[in-house]
PDB file of N, CA and C in Angstrom:
ATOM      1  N   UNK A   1      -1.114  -1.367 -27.433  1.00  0.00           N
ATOM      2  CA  UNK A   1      -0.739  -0.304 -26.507  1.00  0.00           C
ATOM      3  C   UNK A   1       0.791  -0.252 -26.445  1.00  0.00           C
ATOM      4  N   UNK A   2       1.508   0.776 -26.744  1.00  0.00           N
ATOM      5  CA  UNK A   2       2.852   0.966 -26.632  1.00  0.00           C
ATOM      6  C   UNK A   2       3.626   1.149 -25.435  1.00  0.00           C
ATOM      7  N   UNK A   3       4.524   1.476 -25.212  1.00  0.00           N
ATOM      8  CA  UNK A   3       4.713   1.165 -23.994  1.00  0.00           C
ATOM      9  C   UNK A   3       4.899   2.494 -22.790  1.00  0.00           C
ATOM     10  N   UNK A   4       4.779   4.005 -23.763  1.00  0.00           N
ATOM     11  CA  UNK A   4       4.504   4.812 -22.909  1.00  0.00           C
ATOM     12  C   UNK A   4       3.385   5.057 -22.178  1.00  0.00           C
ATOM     13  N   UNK A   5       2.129   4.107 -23.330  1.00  0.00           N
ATOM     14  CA  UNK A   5       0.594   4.569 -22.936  1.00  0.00           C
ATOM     15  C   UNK A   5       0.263   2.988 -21.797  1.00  0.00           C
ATOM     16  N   UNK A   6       1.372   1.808 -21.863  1.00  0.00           N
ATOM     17  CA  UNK A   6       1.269   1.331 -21.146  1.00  0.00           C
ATOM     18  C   UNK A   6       1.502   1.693 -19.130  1.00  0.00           C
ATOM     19  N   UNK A   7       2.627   2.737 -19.386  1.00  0.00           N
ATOM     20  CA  UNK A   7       2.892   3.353 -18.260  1.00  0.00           C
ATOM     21  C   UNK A   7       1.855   4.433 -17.491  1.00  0.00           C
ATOM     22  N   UNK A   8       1.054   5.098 -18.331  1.00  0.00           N
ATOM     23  CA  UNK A   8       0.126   6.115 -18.457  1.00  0.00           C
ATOM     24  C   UNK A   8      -0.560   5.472 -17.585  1.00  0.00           C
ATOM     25  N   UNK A   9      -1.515   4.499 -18.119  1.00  0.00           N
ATOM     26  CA  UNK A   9      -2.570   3.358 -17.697  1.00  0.00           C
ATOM     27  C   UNK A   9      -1.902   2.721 -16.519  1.00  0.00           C
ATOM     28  N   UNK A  10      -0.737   2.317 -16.007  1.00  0.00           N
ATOM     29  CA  UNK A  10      -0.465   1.693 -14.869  1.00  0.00           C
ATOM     30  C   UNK A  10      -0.674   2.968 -13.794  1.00  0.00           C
ATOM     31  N   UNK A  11      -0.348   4.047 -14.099  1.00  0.00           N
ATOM     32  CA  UNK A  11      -0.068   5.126 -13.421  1.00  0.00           C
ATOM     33  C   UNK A  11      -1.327   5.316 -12.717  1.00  0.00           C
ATOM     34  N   UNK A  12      -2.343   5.604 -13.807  1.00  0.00           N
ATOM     35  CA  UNK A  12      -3.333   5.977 -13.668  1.00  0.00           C
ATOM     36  C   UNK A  12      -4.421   5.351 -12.456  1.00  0.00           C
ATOM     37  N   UNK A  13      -4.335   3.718 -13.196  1.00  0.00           N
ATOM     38  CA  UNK A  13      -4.339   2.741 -11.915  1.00  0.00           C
ATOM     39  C   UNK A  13      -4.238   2.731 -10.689  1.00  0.00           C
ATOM     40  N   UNK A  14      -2.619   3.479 -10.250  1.00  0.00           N
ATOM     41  CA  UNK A  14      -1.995   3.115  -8.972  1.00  0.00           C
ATOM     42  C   UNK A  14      -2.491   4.506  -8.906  1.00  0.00           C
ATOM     43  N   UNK A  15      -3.306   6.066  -8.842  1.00  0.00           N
ATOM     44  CA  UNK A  15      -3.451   7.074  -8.844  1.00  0.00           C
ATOM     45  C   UNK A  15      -4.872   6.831  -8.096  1.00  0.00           C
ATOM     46  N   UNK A  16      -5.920   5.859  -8.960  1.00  0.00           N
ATOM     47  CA  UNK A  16      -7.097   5.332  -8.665  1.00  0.00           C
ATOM     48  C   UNK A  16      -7.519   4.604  -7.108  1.00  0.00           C
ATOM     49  N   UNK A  17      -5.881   3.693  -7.648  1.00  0.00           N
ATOM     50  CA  UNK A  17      -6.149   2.787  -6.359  1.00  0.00           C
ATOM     51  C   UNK A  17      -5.873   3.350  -4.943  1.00  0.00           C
ATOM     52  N   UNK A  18      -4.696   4.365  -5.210  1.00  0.00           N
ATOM     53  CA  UNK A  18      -4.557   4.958  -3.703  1.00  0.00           C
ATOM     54  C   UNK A  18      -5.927   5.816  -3.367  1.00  0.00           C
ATOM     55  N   UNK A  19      -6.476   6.508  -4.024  1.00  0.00           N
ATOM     56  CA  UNK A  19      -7.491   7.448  -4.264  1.00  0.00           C
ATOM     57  C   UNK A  19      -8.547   6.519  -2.873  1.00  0.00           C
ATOM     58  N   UNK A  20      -8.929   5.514  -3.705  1.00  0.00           N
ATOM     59  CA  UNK A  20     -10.004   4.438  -2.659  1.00  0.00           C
ATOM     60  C   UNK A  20      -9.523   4.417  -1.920  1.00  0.00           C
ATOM     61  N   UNK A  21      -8.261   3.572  -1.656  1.00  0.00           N
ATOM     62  CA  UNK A  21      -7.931   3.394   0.014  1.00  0.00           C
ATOM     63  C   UNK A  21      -8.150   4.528   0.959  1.00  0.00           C
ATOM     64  N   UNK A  22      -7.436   5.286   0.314  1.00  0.00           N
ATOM     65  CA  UNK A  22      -7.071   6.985   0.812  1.00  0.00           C
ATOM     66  C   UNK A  22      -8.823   7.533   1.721  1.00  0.00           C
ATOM     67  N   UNK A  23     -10.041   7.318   0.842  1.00  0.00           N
ATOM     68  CA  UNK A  23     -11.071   7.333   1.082  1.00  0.00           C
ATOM     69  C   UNK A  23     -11.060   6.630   2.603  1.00  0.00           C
ATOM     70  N   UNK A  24     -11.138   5.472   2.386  1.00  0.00           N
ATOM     71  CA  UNK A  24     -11.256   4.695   3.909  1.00  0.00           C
ATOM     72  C   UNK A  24     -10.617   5.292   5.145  1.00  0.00           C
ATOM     73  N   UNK A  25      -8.780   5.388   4.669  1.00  0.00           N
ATOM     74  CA  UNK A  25      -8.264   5.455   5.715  1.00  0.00           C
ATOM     75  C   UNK A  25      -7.765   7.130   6.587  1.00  0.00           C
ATOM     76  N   UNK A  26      -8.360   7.867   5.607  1.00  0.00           N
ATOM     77  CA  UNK A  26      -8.564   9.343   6.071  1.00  0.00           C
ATOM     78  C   UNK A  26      -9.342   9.597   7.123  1.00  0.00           C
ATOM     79  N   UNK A  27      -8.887  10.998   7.945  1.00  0.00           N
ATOM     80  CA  UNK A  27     -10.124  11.230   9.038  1.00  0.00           C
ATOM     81  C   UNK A  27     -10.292   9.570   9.969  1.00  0.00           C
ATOM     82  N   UNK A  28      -9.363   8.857   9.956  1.00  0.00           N
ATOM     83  CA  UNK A  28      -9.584   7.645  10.735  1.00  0.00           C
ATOM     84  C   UNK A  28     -10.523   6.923  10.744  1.00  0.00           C
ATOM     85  N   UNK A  29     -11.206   7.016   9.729  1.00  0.00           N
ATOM     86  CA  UNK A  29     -12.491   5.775   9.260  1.00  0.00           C
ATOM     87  C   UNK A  29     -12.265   4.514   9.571  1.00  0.00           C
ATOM     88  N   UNK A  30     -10.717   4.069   9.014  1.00  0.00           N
ATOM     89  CA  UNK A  30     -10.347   3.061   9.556  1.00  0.00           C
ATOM     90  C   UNK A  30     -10.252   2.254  11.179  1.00  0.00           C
ATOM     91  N   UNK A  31     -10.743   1.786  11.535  1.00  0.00           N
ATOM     92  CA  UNK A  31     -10.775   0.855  12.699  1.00  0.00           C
ATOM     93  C   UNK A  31     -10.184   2.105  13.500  1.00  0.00           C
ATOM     94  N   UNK A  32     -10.606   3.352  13.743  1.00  0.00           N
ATOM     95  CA  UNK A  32     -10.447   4.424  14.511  1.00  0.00           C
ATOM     96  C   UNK A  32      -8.694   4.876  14.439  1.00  0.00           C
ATOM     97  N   UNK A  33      -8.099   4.598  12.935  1.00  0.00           N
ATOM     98  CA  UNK A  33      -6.785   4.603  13.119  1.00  0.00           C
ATOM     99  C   UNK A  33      -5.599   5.545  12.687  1.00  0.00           C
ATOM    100  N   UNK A  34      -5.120   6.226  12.689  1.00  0.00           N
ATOM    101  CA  UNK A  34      -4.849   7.304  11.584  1.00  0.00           C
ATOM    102  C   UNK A  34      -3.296   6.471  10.526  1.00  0.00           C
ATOM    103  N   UNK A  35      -3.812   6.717   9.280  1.00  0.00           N
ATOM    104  CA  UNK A  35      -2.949   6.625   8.357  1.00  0.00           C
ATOM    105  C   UNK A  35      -2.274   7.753   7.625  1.00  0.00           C
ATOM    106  N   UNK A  36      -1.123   7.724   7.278  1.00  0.00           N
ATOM    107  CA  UNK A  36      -0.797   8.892   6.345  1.00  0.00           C
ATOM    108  C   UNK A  36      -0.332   8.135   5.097  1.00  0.00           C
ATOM    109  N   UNK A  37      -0.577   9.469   4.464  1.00  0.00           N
ATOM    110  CA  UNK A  37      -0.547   9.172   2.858  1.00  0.00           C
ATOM    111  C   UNK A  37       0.969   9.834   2.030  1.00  0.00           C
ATOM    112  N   UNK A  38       1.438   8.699   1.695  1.00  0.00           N
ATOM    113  CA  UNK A  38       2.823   9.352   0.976  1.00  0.00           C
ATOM    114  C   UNK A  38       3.884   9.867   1.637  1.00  0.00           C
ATOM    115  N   UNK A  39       4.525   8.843   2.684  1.00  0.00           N
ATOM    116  CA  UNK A  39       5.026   9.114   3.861  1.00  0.00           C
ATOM    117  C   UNK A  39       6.833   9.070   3.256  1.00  0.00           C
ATOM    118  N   UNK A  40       7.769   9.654   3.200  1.00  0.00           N
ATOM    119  CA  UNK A  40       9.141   9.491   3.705  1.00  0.00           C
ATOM    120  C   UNK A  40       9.629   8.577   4.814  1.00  0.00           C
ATOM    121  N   UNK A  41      10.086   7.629   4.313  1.00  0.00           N
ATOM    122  CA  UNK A  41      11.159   6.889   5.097  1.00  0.00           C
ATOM    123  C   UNK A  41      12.275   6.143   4.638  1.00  0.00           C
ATOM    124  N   UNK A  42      13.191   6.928   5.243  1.00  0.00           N
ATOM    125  CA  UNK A  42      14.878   6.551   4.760  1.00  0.00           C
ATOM    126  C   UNK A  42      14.940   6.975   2.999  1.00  0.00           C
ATOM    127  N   UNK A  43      14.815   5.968   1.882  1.00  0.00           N
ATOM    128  CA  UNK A  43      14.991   6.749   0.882  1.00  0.00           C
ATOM    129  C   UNK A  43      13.839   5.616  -0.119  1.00  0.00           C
ATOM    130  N   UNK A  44      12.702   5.817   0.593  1.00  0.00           N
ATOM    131  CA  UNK A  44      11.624   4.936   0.039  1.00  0.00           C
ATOM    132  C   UNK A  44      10.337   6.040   0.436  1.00  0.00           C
ATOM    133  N   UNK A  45       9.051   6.426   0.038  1.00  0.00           N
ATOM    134  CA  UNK A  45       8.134   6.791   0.130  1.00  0.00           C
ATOM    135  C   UNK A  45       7.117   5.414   0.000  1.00  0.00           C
ATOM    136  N   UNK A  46       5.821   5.879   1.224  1.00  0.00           N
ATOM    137  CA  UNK A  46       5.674   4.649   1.820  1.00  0.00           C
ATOM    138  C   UNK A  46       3.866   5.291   0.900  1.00  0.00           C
ATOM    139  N   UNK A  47       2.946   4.372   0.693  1.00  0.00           N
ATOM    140  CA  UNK A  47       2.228   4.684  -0.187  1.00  0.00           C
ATOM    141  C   UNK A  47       1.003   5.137   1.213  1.00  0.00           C
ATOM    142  N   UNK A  48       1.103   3.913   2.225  1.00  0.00           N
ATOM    143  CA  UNK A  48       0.226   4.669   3.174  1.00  0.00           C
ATOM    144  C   UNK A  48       0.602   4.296   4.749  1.00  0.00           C
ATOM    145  N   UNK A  49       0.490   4.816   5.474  1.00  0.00           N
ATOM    146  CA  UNK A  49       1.906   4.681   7.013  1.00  0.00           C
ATOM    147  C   UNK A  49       0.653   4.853   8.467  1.00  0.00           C
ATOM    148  N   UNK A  50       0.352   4.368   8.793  1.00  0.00           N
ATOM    149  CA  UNK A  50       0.235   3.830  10.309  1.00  0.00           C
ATOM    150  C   UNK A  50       1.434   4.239  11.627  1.00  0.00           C
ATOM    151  N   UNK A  51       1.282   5.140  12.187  1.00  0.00           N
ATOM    152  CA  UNK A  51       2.887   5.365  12.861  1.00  0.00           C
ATOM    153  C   UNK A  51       2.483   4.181  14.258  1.00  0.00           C
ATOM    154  N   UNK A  52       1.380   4.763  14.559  1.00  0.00           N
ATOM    155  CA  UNK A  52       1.059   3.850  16.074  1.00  0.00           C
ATOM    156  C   UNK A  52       1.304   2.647  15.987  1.00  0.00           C
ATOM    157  N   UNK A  53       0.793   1.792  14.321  1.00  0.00           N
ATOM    158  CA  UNK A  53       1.078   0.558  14.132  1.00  0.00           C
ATOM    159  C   UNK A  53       2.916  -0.321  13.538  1.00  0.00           C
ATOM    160  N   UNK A  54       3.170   0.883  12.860  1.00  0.00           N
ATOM    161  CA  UNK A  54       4.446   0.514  12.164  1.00  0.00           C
ATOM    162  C   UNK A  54       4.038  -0.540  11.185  1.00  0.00           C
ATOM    163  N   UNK A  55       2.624   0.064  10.485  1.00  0.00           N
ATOM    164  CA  UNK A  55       2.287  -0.749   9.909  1.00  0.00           C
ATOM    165  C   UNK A  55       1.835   0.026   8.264  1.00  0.00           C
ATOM    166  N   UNK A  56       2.931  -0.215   7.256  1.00  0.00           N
ATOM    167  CA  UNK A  56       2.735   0.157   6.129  1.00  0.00           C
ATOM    168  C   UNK A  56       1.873  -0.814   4.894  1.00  0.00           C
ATOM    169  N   UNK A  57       1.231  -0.128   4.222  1.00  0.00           N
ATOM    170  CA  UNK A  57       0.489  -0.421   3.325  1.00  0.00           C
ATOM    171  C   UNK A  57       0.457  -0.274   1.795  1.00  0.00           C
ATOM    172  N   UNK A  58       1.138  -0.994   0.942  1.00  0.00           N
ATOM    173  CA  UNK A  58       1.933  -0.858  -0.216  1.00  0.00           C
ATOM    174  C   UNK A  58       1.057  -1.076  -1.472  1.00  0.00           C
ATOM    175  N   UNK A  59       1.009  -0.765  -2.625  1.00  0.00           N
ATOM    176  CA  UNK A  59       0.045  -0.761  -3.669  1.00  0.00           C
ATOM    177  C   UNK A  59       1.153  -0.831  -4.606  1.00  0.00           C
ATOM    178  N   UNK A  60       0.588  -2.256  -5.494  1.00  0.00           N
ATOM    179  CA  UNK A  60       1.502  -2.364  -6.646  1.00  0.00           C
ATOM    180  C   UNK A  60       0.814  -2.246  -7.972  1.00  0.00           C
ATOM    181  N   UNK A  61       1.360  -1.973  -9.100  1.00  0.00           N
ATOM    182  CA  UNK A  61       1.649  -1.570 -10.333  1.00  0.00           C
ATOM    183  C   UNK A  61       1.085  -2.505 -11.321  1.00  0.00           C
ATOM    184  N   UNK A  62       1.497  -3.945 -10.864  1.00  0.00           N
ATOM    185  CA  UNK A  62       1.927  -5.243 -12.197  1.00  0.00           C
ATOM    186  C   UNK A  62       2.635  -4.954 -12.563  1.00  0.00           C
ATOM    187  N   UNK A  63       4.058  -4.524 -12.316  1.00  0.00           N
ATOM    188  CA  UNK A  63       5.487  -4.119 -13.412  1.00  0.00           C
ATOM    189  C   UNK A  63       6.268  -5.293 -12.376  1.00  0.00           C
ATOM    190  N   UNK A  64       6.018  -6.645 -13.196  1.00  0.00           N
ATOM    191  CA  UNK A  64       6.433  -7.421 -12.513  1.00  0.00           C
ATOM    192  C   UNK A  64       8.053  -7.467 -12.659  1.00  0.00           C
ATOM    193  N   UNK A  65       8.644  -6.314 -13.147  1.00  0.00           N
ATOM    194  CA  UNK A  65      10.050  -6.303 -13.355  1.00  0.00           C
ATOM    195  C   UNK A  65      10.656  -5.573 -12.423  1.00  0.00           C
ATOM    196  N   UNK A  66       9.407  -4.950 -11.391  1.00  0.00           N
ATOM    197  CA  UNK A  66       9.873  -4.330  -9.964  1.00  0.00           C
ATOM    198  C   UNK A  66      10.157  -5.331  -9.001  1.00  0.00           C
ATOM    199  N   UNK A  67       9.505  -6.794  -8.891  1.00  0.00           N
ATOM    200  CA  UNK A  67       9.329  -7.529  -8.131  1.00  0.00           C
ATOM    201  C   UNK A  67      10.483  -7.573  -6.868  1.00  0.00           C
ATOM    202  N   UNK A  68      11.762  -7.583  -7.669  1.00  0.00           N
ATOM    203  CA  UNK A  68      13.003  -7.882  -6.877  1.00  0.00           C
ATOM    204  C   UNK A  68      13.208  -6.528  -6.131  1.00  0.00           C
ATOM    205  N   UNK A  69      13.004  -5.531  -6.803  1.00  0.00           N
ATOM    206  CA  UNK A  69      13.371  -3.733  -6.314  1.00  0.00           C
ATOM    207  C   UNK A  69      12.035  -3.796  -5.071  1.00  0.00           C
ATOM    208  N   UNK A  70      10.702  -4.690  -4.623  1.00  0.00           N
ATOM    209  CA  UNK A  70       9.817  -4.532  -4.108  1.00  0.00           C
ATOM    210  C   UNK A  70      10.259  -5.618  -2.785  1.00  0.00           C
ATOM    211  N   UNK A  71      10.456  -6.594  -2.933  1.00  0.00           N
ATOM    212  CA  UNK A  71      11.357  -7.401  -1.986  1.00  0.00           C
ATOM    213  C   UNK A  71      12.597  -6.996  -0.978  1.00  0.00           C
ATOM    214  N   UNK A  72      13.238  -6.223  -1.890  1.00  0.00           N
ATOM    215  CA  UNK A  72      14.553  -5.539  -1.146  1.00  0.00           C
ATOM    216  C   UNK A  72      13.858  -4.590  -0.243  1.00  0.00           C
ATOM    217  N   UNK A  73      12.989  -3.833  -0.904  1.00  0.00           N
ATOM    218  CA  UNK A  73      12.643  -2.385  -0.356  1.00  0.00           C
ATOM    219  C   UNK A  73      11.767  -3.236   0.697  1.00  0.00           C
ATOM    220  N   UNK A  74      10.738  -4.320   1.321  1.00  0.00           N
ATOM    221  CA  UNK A  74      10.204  -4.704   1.735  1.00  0.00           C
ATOM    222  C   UNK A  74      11.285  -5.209   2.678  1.00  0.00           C
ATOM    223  N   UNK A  75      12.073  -5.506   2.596  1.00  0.00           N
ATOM    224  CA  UNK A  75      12.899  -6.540   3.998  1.00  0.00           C
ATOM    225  C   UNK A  75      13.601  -5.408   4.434  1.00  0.00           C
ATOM    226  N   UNK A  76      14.394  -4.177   3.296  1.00  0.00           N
ATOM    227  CA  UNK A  76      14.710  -3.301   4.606  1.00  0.00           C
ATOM    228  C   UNK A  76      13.677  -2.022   5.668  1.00  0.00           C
ATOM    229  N   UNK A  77      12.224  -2.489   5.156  1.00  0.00           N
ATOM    230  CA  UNK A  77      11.305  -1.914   6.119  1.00  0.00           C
ATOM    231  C   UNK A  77      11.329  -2.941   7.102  1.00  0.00           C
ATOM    232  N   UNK A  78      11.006  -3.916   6.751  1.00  0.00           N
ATOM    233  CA  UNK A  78      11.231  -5.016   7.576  1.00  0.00           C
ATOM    234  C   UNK A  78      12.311  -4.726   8.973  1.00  0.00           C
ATOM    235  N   UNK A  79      13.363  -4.617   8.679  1.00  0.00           N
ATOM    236  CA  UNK A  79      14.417  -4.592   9.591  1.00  0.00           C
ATOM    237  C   UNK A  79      14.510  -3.014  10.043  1.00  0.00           C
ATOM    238  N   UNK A  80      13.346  -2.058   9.951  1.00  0.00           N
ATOM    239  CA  UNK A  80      13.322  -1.318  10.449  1.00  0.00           C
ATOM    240  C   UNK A  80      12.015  -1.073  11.240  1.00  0.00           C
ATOM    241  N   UNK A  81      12.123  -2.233  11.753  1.00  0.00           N
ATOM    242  CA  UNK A  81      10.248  -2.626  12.240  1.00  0.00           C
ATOM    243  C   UNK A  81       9.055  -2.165  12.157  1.00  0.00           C
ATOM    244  N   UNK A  82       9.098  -2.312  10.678  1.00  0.00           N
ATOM    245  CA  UNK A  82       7.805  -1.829  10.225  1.00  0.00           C
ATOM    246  C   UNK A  82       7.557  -2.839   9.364  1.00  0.00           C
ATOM    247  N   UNK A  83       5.792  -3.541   9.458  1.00  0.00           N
ATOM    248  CA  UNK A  83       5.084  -4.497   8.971  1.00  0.00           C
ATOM    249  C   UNK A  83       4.651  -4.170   7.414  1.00  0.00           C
ATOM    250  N   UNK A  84       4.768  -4.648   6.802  1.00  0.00           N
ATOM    251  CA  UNK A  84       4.198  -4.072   5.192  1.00  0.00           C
ATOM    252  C   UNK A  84       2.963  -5.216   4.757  1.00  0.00           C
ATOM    253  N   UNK A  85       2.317  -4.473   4.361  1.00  0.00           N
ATOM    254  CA  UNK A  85       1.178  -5.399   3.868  1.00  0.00           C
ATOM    255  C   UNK A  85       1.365  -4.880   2.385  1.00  0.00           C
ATOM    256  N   UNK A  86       1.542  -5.441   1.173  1.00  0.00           N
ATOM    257  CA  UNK A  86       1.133  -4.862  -0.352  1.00  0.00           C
ATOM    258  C   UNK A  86       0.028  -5.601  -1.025  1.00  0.00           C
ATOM    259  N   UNK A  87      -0.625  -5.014  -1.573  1.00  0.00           N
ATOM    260  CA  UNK A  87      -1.549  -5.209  -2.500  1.00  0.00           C
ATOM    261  C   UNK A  87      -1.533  -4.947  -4.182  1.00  0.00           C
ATOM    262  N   UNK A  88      -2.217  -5.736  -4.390  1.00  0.00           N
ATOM    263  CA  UNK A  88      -2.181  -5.045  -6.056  1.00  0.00           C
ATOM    264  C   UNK A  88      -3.241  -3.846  -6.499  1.00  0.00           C
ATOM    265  N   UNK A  89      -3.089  -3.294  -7.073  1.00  0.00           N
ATOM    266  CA  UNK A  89      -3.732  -2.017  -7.362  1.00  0.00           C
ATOM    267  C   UNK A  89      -5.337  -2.696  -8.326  1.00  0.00           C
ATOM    268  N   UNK A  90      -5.149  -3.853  -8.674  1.00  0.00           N
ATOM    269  CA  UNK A  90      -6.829  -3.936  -9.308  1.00  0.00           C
ATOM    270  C   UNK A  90      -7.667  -4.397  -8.207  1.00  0.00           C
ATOM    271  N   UNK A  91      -7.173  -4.695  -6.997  1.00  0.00           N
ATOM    272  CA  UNK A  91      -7.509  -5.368  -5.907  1.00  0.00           C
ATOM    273  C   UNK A  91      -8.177  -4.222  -4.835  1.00  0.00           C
ATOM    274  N   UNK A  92      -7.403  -3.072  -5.004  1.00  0.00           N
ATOM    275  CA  UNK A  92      -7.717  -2.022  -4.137  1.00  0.00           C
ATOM    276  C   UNK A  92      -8.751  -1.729  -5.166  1.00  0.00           C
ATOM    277  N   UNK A  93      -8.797  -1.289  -6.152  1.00  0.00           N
ATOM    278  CA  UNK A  93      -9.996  -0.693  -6.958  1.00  0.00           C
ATOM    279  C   UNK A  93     -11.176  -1.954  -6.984  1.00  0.00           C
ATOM    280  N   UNK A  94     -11.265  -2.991  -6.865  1.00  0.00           N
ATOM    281  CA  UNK A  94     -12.684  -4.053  -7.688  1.00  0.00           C
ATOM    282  C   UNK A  94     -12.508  -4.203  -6.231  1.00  0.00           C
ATOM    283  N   UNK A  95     -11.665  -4.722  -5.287  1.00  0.00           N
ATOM    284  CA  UNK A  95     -11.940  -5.626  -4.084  1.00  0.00           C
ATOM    285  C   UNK A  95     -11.871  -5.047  -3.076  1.00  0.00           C
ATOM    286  N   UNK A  96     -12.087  -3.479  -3.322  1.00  0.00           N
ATOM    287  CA  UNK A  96     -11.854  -2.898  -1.663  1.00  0.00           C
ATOM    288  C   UNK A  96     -12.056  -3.757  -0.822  1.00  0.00           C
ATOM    289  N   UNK A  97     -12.968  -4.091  -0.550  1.00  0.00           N
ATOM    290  CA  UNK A  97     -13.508  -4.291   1.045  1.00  0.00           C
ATOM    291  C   UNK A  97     -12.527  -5.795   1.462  1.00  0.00           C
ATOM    292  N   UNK A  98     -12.596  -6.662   0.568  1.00  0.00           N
ATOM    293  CA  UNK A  98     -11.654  -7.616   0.589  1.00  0.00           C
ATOM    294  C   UNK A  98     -10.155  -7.418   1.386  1.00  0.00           C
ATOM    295  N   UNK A  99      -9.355  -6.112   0.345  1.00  0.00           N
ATOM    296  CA  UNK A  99      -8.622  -5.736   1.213  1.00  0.00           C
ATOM    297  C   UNK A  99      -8.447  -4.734   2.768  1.00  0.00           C
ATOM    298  N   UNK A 100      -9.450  -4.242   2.576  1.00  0.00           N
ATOM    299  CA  UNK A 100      -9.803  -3.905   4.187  1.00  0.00           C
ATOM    300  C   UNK A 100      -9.832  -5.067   4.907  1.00  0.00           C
ATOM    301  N   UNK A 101     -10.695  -5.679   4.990  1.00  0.00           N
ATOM    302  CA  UNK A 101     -10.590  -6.894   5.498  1.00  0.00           C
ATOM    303  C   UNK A 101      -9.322  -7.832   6.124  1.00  0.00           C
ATOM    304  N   UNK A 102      -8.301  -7.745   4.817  1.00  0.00           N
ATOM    305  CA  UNK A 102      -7.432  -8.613   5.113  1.00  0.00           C
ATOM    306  C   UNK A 102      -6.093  -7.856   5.954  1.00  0.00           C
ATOM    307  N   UNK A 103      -6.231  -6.161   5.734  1.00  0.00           N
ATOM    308  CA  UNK A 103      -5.880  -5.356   6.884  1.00  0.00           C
ATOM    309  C   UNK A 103      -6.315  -5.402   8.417  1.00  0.00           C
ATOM    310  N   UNK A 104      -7.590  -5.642   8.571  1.00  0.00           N
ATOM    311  CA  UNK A 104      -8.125  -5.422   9.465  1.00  0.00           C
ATOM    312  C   UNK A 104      -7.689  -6.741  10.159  1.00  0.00           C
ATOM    313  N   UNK A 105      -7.458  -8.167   9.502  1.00  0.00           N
ATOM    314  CA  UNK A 105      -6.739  -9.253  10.471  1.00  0.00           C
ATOM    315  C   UNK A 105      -5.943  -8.910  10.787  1.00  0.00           C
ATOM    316  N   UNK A 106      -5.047  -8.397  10.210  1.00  0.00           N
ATOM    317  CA  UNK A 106      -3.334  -8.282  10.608  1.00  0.00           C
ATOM    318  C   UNK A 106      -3.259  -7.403  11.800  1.00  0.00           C
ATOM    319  N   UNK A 107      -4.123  -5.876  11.496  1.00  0.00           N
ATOM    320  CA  UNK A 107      -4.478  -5.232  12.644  1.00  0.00           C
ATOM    321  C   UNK A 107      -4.926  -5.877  14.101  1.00  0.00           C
ATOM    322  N   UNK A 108      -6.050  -6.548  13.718  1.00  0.00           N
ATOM    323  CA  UNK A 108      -6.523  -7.431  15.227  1.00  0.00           C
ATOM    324  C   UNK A 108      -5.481  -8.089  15.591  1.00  0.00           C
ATOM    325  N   UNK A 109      -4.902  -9.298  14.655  1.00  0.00           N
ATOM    326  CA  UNK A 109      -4.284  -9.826  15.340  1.00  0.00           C
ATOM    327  C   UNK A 109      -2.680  -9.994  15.974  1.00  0.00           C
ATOM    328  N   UNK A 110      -2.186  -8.320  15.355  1.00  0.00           N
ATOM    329  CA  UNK A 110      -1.079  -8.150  15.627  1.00  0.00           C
ATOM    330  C   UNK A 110       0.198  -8.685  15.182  1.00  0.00           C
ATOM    331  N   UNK A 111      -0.328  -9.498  13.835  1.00  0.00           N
ATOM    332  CA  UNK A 111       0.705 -10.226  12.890  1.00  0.00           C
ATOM    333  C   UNK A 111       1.423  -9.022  11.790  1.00  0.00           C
ATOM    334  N   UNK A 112       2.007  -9.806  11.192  1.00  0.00           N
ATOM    335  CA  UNK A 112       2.768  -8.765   9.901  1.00  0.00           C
ATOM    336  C   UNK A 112       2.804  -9.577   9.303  1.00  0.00           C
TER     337      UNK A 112
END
């Protein structure tokens, strides 16, 4: 696989994976909560946004050469008090419920 059709396929992935979540957390399925999808903030787009919670929900790629660009962008949500939870995108597609789940602690218990 070369490396444009490698990008294709990641794309496609992270297209998939929001797709599922997106399913759950629409219409407030979620733990009665509303999320938005593809939110603006400051000069980052947030993949899925909680306003009541300040609680964002991030879906990654495997372009583990973002890692450091995902850290930065993560601490200055951070310091704009908002909680980030990220996931990996094969995780949202094979493990939904897993990651619901591990949303739904952070939710109860008011951690980040």
């Amino acid at each position: 696989m070369d490396d444009v059709e490698f990008a294709r396929e990641l794309r496609r992935r992270q297209t998939d994976a929001e797709r599922r979540l997106w399913g759950c957390f629409r219409d407030r399925r979620f733990l009665g909560l509303k999320f938005r999808r593809q939110v603006p903030c400051g000069m980052y787009v947030l993949d899925f946004y909680c306003h009541e919670l300040k609680l964002a929900v991030e879906l990654d790629g495997g372009q583990h050469l973002e890692s450091a660009y995902d850290a930065e962008r993560d601490a200055w949500l951070v310091r704009q008090g908002i909680r980030v939870l990220r996931f990996w995108n094969h995780d949202a597609l094979v493990r939904t419920d897993s990651v619901l789940e591990a949303i739904r602690l952070v939710v109860e218990s008011g951690a980040g």
